[in-house]
N, C-alpha and C. Protein backbone atom coordinates (compact mmCIF):
# COMPACT_ATOMS: atom_id res chain seq x y z
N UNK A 1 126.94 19.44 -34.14
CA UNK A 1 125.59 19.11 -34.56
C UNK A 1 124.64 19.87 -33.64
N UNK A 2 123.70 20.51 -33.81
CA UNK A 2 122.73 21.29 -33.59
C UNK A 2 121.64 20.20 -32.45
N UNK A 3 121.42 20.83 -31.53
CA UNK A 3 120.31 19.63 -30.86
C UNK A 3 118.92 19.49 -31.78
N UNK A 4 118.48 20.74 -32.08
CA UNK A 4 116.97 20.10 -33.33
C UNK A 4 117.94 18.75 -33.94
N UNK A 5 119.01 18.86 -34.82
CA UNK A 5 118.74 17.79 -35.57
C UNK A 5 119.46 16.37 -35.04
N UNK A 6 120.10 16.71 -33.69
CA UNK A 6 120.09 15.13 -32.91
C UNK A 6 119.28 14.93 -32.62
N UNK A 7 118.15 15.78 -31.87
CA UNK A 7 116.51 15.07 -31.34
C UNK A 7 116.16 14.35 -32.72
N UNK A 8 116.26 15.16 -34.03
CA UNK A 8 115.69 14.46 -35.32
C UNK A 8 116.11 13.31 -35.55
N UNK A 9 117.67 12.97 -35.16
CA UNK A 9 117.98 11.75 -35.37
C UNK A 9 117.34 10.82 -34.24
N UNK A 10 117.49 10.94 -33.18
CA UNK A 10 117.05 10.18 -32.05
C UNK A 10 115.41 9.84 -32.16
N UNK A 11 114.69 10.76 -32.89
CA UNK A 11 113.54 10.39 -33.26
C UNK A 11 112.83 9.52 -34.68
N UNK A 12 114.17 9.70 -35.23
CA UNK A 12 114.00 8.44 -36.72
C UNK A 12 114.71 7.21 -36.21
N UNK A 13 115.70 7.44 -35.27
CA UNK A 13 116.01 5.80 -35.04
C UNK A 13 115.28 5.04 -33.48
N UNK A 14 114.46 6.40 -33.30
CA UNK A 14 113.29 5.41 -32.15
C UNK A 14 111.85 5.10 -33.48
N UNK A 15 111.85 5.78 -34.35
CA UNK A 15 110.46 5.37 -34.65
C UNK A 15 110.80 4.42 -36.04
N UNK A 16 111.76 4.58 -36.58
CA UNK A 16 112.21 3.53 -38.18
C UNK A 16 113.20 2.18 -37.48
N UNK A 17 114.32 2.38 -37.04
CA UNK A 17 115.05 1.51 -36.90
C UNK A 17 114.94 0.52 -35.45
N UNK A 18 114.33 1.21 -35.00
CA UNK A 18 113.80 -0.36 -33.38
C UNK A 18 112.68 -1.03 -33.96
N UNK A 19 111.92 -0.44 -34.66
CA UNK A 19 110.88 -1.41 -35.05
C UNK A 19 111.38 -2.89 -35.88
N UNK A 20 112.29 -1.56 -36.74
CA UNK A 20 113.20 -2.74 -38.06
C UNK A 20 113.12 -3.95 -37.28
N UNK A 21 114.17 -3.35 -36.21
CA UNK A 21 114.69 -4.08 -35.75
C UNK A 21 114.44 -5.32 -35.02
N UNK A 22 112.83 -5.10 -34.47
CA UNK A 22 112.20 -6.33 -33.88
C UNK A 22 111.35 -7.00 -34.58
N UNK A 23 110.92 -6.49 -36.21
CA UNK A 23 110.06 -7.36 -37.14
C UNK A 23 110.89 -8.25 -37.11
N UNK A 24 112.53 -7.87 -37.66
CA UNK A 24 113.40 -8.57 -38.31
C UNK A 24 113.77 -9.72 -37.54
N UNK A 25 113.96 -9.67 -36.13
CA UNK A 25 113.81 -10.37 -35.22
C UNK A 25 112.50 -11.66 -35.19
N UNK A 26 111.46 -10.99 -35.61
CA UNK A 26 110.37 -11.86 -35.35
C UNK A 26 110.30 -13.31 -36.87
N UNK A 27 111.24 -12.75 -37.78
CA UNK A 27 111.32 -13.52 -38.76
C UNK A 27 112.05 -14.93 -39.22
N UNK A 28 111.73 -16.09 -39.16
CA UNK A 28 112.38 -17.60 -38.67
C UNK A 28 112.70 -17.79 -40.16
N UNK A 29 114.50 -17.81 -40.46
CA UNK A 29 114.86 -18.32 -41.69
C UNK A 29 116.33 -19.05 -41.21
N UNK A 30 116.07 -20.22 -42.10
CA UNK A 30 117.30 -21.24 -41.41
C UNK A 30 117.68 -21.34 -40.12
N UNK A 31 116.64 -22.26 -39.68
CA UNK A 31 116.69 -22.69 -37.88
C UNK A 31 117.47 -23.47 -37.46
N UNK A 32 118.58 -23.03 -36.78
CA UNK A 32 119.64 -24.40 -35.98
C UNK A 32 119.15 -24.98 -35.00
N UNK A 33 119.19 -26.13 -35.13
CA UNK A 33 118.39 -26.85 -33.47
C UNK A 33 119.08 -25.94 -32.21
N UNK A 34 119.88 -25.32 -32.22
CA UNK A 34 121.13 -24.71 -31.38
C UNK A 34 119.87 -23.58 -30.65
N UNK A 35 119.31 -23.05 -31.64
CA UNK A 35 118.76 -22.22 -31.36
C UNK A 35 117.12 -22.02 -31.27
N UNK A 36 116.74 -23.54 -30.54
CA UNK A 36 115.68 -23.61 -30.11
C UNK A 36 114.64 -24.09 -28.82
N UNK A 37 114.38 -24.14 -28.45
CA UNK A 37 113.14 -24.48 -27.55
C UNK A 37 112.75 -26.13 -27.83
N UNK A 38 113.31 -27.36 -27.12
CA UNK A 38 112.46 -28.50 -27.20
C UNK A 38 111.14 -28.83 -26.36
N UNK A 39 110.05 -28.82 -27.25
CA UNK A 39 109.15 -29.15 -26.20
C UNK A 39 108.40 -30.63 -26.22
N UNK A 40 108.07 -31.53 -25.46
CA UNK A 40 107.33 -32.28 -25.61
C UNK A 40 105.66 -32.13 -25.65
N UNK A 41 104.75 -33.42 -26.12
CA UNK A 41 103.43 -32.66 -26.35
C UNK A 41 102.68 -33.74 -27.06
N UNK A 42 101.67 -33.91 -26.41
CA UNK A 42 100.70 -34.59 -26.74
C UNK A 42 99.72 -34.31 -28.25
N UNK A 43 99.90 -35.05 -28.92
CA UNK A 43 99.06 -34.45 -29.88
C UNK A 43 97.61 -34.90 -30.24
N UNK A 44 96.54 -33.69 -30.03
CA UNK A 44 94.83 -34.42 -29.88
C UNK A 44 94.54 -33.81 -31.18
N UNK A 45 95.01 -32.89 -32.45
CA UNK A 45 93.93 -33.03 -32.98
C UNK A 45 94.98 -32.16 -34.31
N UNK A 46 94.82 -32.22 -35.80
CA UNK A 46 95.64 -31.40 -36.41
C UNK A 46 94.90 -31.25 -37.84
N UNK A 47 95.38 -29.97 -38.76
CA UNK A 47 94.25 -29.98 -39.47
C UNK A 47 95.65 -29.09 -40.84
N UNK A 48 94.99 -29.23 -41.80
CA UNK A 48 95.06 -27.85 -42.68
C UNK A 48 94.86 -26.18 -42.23
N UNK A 49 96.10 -25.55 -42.54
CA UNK A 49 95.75 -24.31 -41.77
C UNK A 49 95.57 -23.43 -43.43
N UNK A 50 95.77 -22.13 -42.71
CA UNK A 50 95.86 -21.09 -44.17
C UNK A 50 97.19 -21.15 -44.79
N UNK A 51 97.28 -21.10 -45.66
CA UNK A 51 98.61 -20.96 -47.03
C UNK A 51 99.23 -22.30 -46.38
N UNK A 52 98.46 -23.21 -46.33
CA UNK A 52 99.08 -24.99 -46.59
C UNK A 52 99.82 -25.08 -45.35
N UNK A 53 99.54 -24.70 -44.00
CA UNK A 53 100.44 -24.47 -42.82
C UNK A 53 99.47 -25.99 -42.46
N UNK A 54 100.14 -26.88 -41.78
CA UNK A 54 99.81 -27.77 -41.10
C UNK A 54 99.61 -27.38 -39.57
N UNK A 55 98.60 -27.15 -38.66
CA UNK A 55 98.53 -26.69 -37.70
C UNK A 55 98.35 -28.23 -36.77
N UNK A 56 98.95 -28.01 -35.20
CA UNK A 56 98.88 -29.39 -34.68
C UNK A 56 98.37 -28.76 -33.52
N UNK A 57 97.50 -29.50 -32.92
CA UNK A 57 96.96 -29.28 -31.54
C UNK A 57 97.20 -30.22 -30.07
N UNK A 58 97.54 -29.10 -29.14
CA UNK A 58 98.14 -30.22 -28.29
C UNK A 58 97.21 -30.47 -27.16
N UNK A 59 97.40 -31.63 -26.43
CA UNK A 59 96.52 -31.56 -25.18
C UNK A 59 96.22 -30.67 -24.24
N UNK A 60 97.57 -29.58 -24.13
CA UNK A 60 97.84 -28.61 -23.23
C UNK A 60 96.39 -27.55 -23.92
N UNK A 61 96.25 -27.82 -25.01
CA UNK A 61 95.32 -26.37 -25.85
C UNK A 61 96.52 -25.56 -26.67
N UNK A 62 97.49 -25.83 -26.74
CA UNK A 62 98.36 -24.76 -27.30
C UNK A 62 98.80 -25.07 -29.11
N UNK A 63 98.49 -24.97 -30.19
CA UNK A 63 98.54 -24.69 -31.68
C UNK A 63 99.88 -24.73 -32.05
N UNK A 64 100.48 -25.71 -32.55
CA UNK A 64 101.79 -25.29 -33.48
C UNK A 64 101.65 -25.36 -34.66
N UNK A 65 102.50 -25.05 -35.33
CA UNK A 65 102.27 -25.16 -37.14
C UNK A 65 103.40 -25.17 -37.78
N UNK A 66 103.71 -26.50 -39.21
CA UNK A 66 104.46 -26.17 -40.29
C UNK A 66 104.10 -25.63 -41.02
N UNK A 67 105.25 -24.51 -41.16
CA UNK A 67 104.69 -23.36 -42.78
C UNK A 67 104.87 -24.07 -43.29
N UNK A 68 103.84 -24.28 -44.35
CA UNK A 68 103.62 -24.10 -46.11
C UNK A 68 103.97 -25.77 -46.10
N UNK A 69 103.44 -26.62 -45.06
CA UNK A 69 103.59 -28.06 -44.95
C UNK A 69 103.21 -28.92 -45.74
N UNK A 70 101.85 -28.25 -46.33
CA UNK A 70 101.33 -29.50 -47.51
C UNK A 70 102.10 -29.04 -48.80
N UNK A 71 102.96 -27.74 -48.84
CA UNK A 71 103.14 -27.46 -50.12
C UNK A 71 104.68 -27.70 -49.81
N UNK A 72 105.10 -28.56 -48.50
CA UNK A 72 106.51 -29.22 -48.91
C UNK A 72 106.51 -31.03 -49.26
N UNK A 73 105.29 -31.22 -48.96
CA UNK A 73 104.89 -32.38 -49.78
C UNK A 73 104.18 -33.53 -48.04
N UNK A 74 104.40 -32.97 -47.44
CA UNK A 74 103.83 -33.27 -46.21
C UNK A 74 101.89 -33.94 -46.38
N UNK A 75 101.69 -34.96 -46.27
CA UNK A 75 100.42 -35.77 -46.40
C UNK A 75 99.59 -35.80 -45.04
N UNK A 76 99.22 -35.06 -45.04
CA UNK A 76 97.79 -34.81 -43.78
C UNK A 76 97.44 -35.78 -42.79
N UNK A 77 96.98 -36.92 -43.90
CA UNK A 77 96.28 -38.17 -43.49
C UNK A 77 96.98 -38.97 -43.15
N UNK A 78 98.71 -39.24 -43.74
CA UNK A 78 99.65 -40.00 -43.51
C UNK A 78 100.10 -39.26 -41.67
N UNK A 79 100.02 -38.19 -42.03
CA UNK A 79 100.83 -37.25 -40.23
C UNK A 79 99.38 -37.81 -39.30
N UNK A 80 98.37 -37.76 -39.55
CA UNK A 80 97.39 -37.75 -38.54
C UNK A 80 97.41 -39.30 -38.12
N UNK A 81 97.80 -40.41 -38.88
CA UNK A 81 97.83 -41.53 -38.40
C UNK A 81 99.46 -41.69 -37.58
N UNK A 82 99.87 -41.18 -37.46
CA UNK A 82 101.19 -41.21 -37.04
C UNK A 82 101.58 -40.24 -35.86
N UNK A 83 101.10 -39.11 -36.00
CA UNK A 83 101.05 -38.66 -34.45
C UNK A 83 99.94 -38.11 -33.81
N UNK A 84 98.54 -38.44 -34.24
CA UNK A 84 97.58 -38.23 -33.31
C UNK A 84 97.25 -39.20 -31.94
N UNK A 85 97.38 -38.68 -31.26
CA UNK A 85 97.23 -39.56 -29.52
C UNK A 85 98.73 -39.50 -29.51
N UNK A 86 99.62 -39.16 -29.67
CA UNK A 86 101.10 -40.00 -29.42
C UNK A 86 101.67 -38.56 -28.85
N UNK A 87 102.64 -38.45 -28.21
CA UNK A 87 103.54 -37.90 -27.67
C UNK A 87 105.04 -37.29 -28.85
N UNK A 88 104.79 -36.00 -29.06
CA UNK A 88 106.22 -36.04 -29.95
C UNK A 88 106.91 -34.48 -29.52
N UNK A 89 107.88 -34.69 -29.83
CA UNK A 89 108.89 -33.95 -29.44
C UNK A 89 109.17 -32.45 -30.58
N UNK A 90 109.32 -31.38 -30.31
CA UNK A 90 108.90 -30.44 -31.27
C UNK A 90 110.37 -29.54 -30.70
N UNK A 91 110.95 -28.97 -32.06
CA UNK A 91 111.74 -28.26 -32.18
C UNK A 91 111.22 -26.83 -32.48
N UNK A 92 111.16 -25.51 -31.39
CA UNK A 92 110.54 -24.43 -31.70
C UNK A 92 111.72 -23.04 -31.66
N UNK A 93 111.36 -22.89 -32.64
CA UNK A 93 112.68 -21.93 -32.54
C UNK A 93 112.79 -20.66 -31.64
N UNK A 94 113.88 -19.94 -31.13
CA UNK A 94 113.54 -18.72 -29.96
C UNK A 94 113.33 -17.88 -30.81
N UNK A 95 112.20 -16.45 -30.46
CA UNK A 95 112.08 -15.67 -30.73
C UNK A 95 112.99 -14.68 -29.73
N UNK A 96 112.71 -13.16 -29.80
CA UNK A 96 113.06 -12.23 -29.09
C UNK A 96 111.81 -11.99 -27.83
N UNK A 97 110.44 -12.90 -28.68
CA UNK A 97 109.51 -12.83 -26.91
C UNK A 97 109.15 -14.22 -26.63
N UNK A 98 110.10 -14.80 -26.65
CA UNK A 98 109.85 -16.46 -26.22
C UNK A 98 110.18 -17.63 -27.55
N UNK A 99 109.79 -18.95 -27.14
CA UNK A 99 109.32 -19.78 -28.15
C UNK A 99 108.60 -19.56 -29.51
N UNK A 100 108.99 -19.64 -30.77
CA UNK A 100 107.71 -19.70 -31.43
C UNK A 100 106.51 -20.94 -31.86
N UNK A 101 105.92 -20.52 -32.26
CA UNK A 101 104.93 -21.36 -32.48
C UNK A 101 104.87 -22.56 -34.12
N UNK A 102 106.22 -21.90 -34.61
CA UNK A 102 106.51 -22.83 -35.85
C UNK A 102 107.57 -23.70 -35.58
N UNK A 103 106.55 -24.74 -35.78
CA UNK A 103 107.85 -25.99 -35.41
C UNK A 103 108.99 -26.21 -36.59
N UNK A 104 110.35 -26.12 -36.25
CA UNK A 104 111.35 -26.69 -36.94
C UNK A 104 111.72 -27.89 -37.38
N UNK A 105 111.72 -28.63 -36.62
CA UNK A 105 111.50 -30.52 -36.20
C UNK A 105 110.41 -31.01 -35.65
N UNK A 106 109.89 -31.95 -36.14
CA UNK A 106 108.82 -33.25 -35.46
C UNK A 106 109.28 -34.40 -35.35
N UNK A 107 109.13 -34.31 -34.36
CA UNK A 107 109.81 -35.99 -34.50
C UNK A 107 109.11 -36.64 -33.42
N UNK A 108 109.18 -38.31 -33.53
CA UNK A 108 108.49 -39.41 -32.19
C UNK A 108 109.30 -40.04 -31.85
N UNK A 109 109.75 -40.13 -30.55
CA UNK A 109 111.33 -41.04 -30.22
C UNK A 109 112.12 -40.35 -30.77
N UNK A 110 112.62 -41.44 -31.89
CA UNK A 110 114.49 -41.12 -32.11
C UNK A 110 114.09 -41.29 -34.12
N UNK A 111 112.85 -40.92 -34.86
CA UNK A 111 112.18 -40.97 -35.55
C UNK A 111 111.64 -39.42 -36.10
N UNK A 112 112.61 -38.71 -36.80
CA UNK A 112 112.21 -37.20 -37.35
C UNK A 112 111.22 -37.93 -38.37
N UNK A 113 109.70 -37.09 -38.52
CA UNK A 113 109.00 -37.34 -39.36
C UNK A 113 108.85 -35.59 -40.65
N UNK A 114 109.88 -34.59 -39.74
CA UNK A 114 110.17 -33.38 -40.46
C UNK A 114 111.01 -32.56 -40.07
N UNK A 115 111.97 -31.97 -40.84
CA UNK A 115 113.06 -31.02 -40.29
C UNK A 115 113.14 -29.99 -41.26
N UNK A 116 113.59 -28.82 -40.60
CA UNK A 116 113.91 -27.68 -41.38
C UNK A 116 115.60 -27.59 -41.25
N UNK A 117 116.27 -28.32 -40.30
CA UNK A 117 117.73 -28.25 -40.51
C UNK A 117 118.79 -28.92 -41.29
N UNK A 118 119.92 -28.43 -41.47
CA UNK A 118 120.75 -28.30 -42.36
C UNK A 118 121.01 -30.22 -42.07
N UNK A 119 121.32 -30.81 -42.44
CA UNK A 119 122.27 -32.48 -42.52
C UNK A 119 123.51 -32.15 -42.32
């Protein structure tokens, strides 16, 4: 093989395939608790986000969110009486640059009020 066209290769799989490779990474489908981040967390304040994401706000200042929460049948007003002021426990799945910010599990105590994992 000719070096022009190994540099050519070395330059389509630095500029096409590492990128692939870390969107693909950045993408949360079927979360095992195995493979997450538990955090605890005060919850002060939670709302409707964009495309039906339930966003929750914690005392710390830090935003989590269920995708597409009201459009899995998730009730706003029912979650806000149930974990606003209270302490709950959040399942966040790992990314490749940390924690993410979409919770997998909610739960209070020993009381899941939402899961994305398998039974």
């Amino acid at each position: 093989m000719s070096r022009p066209v190994r540099n050519l290769l070395i330059i389509l799989v630095i500029v096409v395939f590492l990128p692939l490779l870390f969107f693909k990474s950045c993408v949360i489908y079927n979360p095992k608790a195995k493979n997450c981040e538990i955090v605890t967390a005060k919850i002060i304040a939670l709302r409707a986000g964009p495309t039906y994401d339930i966003q929750f706000k914690t005392h710390k200042g830090k935003t989590y969110y269920i995708n597409r929460g009201i459009e899995s049948g998730l009730n706003l007003d029912s979650l806000n009486a149930k974990v606003l002021n209270k302490t709950v426990t959040l399942h966040l799945p790992k990314m490749i640059y940390g924690p993410s910010k979409h919770i997998a599990q909610l739960a209070i105590e020993d009381h899941i009020l939402y899961t994305e994992f398998d039974n």
